[in-house]
N, C-alpha and C. Protein backbone atom coordinates (compact mmCIF):
# COMPACT_ATOMS: atom_id res chain seq x y z
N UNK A 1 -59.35 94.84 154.37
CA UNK A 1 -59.33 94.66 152.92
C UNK A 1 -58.81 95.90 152.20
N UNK A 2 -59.13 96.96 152.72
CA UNK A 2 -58.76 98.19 152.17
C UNK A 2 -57.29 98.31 152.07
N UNK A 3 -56.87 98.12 153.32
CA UNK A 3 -55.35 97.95 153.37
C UNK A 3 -54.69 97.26 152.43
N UNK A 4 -55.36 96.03 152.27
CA UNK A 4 -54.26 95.33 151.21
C UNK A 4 -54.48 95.47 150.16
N UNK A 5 -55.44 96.04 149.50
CA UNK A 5 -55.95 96.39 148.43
C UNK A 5 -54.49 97.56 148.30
N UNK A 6 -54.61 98.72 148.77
CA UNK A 6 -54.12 99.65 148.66
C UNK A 6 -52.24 99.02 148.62
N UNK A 7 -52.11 98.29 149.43
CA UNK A 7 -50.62 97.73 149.37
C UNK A 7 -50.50 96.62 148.20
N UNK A 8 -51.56 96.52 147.41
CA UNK A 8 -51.19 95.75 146.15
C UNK A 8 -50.84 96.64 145.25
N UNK A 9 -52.18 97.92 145.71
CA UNK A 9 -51.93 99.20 143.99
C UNK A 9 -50.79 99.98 144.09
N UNK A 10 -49.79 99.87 145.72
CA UNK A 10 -48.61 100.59 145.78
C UNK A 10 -47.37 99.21 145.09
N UNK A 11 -48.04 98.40 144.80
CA UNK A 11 -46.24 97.38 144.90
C UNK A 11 -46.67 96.94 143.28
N UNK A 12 -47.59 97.05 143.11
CA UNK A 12 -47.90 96.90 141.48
C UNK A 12 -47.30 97.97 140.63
N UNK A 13 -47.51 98.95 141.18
CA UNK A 13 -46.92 100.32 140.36
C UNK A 13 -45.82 100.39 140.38
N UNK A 14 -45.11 99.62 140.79
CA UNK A 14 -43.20 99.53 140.12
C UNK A 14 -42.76 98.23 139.21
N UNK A 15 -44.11 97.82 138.68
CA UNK A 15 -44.14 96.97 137.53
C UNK A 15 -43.90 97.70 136.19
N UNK A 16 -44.32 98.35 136.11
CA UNK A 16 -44.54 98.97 134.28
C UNK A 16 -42.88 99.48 134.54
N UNK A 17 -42.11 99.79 135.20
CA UNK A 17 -40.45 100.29 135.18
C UNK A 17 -39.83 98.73 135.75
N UNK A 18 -40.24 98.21 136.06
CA UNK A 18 -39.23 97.00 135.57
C UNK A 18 -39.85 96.22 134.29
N UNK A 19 -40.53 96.44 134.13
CA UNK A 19 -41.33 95.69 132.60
C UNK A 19 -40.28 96.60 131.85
N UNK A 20 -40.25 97.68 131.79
CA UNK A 20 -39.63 98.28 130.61
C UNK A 20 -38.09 98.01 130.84
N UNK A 21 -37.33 97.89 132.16
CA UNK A 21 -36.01 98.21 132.22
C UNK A 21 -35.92 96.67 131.86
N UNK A 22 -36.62 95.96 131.71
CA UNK A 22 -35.88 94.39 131.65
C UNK A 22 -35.58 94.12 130.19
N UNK A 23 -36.99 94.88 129.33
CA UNK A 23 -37.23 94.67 128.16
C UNK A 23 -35.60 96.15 127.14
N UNK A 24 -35.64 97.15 127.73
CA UNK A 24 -34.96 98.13 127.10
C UNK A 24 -33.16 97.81 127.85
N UNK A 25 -32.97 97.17 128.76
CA UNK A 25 -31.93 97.54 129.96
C UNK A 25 -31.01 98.72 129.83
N UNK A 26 -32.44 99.76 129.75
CA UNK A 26 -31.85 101.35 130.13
C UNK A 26 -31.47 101.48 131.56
N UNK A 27 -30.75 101.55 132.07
CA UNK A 27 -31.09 101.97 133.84
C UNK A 27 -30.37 103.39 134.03
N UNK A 28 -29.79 104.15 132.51
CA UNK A 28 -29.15 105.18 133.37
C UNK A 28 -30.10 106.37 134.06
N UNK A 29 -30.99 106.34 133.29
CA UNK A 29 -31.86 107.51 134.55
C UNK A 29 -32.51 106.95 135.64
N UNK A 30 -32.43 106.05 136.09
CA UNK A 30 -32.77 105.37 137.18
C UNK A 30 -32.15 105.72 138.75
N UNK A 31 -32.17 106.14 139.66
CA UNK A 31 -31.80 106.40 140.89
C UNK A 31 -31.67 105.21 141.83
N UNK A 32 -30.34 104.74 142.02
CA UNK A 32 -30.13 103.48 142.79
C UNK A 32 -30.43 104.63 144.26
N UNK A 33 -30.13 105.38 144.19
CA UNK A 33 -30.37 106.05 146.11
C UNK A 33 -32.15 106.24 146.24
N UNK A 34 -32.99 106.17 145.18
CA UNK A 34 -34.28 105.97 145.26
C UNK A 34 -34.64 104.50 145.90
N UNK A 35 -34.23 103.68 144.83
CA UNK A 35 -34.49 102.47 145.30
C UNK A 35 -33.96 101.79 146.97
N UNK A 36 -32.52 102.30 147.07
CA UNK A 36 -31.94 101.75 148.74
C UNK A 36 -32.72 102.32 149.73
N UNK A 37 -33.12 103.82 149.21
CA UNK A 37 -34.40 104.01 150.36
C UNK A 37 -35.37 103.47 150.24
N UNK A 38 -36.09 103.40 148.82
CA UNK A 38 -37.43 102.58 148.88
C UNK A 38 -36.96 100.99 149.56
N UNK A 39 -35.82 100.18 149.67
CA UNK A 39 -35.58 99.25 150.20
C UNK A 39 -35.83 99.33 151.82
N UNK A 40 -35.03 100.23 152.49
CA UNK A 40 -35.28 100.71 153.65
C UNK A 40 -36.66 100.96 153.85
N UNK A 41 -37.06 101.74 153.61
CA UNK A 41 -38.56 101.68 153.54
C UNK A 41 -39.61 99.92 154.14
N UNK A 42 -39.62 99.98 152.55
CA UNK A 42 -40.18 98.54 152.95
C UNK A 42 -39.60 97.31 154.23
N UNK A 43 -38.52 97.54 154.23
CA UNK A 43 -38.01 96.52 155.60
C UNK A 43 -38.79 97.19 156.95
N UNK A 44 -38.82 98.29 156.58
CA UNK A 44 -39.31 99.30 157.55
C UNK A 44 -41.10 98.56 158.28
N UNK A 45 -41.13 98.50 156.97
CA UNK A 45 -43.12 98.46 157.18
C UNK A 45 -43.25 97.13 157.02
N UNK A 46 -42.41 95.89 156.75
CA UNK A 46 -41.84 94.88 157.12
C UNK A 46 -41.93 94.23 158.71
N UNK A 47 -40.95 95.16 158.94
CA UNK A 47 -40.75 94.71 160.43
C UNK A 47 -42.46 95.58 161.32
N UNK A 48 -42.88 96.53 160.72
CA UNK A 48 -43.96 97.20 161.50
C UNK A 48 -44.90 96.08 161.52
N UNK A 49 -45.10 95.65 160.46
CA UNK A 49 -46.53 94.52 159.95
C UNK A 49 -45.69 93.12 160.96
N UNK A 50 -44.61 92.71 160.67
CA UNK A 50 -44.30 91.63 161.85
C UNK A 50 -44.89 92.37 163.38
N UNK A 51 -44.31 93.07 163.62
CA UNK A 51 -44.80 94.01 165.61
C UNK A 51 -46.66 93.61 165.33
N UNK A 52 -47.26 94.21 164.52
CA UNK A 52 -48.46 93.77 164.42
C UNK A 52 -49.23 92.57 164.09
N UNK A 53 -48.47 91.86 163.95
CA UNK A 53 -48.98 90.45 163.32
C UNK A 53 -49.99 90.79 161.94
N UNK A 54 -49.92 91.84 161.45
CA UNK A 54 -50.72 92.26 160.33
C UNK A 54 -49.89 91.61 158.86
N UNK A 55 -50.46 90.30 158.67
CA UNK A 55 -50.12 89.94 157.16
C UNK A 55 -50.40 90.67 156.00
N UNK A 56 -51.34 91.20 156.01
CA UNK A 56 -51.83 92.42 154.74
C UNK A 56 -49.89 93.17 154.07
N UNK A 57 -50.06 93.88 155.04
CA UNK A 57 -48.52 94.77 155.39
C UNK A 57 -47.31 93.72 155.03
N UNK A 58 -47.04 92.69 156.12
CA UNK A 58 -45.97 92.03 155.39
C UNK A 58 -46.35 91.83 153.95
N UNK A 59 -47.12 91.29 153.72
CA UNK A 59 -47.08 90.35 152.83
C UNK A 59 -46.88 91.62 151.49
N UNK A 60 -47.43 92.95 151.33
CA UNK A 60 -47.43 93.58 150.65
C UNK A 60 -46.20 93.99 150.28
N UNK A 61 -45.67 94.75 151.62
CA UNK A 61 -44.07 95.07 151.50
C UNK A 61 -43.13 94.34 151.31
N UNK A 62 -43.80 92.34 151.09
CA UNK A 62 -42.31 91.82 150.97
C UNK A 62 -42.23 91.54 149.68
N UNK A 63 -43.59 91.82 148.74
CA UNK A 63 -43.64 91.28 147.39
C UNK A 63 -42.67 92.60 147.03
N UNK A 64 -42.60 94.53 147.56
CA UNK A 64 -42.48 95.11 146.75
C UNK A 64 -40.84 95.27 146.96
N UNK A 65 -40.40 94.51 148.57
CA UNK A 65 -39.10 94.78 148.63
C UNK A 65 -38.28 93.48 147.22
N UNK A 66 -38.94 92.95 147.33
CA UNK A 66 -38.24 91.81 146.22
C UNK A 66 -38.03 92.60 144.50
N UNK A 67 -39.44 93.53 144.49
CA UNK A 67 -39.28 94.07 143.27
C UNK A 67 -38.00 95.16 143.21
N UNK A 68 -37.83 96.16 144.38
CA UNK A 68 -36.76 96.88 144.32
C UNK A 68 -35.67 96.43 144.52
N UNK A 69 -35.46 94.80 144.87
CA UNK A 69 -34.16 94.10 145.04
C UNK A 69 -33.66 93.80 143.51
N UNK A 70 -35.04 93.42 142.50
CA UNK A 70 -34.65 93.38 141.16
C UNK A 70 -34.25 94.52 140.91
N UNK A 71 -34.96 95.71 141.04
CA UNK A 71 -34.63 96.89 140.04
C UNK A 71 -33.06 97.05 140.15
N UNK A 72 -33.07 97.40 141.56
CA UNK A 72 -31.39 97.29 142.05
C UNK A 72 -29.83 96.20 141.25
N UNK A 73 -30.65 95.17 141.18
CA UNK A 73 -29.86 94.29 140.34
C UNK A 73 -29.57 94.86 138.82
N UNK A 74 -30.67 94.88 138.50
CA UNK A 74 -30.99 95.75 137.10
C UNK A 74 -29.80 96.52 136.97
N UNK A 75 -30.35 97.53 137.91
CA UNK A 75 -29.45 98.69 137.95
C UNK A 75 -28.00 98.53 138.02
N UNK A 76 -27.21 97.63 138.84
CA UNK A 76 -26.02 97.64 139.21
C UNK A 76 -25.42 96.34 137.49
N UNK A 77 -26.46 95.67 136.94
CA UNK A 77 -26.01 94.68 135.70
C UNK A 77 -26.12 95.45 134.84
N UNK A 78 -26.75 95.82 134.36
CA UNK A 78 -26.89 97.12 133.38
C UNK A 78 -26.17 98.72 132.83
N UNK A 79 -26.13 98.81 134.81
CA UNK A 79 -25.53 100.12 134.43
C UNK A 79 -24.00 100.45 133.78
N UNK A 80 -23.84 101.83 133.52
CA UNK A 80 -22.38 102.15 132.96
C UNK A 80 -21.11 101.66 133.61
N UNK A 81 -20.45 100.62 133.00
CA UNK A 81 -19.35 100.23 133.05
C UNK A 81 -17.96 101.19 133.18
């Protein structure tokens, strides 16, 4: 329980920056090389939680890879032309 607790309060906390980038569509201070790693990342702990059969883990990292797949979108619709 702890675990997923803790992998909700990590994939929740990149809510309040897409709440704002959706609402403002600022993205220039935004770091797309933040996010492709935080993407990497999560596929990362993705595929770890598949090796373990640990759903907590998937299930955490796939809600937050979806959120950095938005930001990314964000980022690349938004940004400077």
């Amino acid at each position: 329980m702890f675990g997923f607790a803790a992998g909700v309060v990590t994939s929740v906390g990149m809510m309040p920056q897409l709440i704002k980038t959706i609402k403002t569509k600022q993205v220039d201070e935004l770091s797309i090389q933040m996010y492709l790693i935080y993407l990497a990342g999560f596929g990362m702990w993705i595929t770890y939680g598949i090796v373990r059969e640990d759903i907590p883990i998937i299930a955490t990292n796939s809600f937050s890879i979806i959120l950095t797949i938005v930001m990314i979108i964000l980022k690349i619709k938004f940004g400077k032309k």
